[in-house]
Protein backbone atom coordinates (compact mmCIF):
# COMPACT_ATOMS: atom_id res chain seq x y z
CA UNK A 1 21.72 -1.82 -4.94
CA UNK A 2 20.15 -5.43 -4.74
CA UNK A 3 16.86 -6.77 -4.39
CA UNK A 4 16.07 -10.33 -2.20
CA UNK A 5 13.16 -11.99 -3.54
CA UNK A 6 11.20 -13.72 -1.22
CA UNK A 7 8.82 -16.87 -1.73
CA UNK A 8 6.61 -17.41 1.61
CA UNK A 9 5.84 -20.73 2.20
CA UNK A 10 3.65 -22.78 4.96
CA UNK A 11 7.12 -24.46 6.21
CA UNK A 12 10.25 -23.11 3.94
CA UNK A 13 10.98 -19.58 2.30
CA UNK A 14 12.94 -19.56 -0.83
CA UNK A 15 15.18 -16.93 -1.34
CA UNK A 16 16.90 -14.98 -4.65
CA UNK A 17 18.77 -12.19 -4.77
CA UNK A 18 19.39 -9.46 -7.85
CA UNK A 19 22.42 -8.51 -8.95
CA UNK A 20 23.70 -5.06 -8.78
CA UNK A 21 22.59 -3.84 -12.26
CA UNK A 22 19.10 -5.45 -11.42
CA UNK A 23 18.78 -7.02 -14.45
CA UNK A 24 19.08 -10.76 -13.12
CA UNK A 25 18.04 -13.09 -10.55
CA UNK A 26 19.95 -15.84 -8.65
CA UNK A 27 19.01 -18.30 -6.28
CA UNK A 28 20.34 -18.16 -2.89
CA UNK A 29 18.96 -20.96 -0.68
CA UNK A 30 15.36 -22.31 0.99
CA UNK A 31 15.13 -21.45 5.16
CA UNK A 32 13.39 -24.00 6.60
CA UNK A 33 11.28 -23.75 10.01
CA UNK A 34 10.00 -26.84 12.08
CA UNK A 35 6.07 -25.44 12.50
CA UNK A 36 4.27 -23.22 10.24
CA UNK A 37 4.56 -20.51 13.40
CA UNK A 38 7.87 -20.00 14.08
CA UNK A 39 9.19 -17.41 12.02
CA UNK A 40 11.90 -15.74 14.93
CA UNK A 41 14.49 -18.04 13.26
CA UNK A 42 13.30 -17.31 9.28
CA UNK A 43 13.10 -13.61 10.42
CA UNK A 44 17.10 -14.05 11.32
CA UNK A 45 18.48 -15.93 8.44
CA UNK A 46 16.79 -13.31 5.99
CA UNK A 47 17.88 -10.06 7.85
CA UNK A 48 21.58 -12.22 7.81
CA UNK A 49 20.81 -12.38 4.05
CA UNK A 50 20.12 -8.95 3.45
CA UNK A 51 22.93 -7.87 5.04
CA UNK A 52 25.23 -10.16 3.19
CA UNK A 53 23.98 -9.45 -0.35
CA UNK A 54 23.42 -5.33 0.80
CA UNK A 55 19.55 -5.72 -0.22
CA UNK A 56 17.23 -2.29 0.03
CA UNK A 57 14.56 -3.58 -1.22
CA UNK A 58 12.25 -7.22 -0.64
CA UNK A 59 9.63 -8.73 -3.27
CA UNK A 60 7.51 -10.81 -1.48
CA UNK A 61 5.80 -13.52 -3.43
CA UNK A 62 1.82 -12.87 -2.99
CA UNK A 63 -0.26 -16.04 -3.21
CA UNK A 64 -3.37 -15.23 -5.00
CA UNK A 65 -5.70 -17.39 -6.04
CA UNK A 66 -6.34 -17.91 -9.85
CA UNK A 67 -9.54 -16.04 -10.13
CA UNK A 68 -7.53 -13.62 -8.02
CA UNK A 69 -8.99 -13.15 -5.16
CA UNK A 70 -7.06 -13.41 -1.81
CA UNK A 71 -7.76 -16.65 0.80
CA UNK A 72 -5.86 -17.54 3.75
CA UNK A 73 -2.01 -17.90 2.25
CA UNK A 74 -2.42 -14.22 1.45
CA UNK A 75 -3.55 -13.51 4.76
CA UNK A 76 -0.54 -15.03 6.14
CA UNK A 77 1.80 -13.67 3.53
CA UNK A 78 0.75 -10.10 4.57
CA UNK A 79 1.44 -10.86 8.56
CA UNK A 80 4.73 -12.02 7.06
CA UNK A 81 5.01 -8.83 5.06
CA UNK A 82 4.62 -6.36 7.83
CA UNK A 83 6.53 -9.13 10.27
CA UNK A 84 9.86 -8.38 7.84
CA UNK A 85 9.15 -4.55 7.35
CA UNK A 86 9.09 -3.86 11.29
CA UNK A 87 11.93 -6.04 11.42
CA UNK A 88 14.45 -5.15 8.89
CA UNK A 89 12.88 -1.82 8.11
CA UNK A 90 13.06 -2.32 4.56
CA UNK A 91 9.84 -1.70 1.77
CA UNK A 92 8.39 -5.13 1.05
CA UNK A 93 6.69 -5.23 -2.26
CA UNK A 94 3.48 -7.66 -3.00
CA UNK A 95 4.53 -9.71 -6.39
CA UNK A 96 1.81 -11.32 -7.75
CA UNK A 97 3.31 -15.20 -7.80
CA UNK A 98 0.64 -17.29 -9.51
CA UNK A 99 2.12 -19.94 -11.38
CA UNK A 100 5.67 -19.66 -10.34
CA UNK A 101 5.70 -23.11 -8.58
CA UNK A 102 4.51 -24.73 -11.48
CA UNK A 103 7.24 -22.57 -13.72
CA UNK A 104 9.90 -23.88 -11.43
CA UNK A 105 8.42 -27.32 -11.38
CA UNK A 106 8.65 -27.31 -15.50
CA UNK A 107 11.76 -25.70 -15.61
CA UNK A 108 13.29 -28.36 -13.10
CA UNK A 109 11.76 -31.17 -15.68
CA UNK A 110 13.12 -29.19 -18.67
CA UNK A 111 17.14 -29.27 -17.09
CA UNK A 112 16.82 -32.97 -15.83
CA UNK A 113 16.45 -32.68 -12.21
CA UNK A 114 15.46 -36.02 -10.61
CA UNK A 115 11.54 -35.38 -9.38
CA UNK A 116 12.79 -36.60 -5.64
CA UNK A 117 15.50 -33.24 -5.75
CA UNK A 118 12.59 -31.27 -6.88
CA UNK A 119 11.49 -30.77 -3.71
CA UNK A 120 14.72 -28.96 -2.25
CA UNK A 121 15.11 -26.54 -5.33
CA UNK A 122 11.27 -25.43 -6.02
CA UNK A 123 11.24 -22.61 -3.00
CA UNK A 124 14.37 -21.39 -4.56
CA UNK A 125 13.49 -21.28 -8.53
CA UNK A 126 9.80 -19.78 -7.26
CA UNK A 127 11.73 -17.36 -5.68
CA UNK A 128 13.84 -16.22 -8.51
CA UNK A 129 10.41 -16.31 -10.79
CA UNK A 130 8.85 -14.24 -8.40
CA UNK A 131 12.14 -11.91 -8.23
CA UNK A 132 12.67 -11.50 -12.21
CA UNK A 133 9.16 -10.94 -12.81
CA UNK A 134 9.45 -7.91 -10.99
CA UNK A 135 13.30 -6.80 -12.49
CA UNK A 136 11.50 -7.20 -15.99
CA UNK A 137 8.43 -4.77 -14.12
CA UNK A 138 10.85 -2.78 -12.70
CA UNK A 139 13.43 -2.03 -16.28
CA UNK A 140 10.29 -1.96 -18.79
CA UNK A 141 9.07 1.67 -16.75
């Protein structure tokens, strides 16, 4: 069994996937969409994605806001969730993701990457936060 991890964005969606065991996750690749609205294409690549890796299971990144309550991204992120459950038919899990673009920015800093390559591998590492968070849930029950 795998798990994609999933981190929603207004434009891109970064994507990880677990390995078999569970115990790790790897980055994959950011989907990009021309307007914030057009998902029919992002709905695709992930369900390709899914079949590829053999996922039965999505974590879905859920943008709260620090004093955690829920604005408008989580709004979205919730059409989004029930968007890929009708669609690929799969449970969707909420994963609390605050911080996890500023992780992956730090982490990018830490390893050297140039801050105008940031941009194309932040989706990505927030999505593998947002995935191994929820492995480390996930093996510590």
């Amino acid at each position: 069994m795998r798990i994609i991890g999933l981190d929603f964005g207004s434009r891109t969606v970064g994507v990880a996937v677990s390995d078999e065991l569970l115990l790790t996750a790897q980055s994959v690749e950011t989907v990009c969409r021309k307007a914030p609205g057009k998902l029919r294409q992002t709905l695709a690549r992930i369900e390709e994605l899914i079949r590829e890796y053999q996922a039965e299971q999505i974590v879905l990144g859920f943008p709260k806001n620090m004093n955690n309550t829920e604005g408008e991204r989580c709004a979205r992120t919730l059409e989004f969730k029930e968007l890929l459950e009708r669609r690929t038919g799969l449970e969707v899990v909420l994963w609390d993701e605050r911080l996890t673009t500023v992780a992956a920015e730090q982490t990018m800093k830490e390893v050297g990457i140039r801050r105008e390559h940031r941009k194309e591998y932040a989706d990505q590492l927030a999505a593998v936060f947002i995935l191994q968070g929820y492995l480390d849930y996930r093996g510590s029950r």
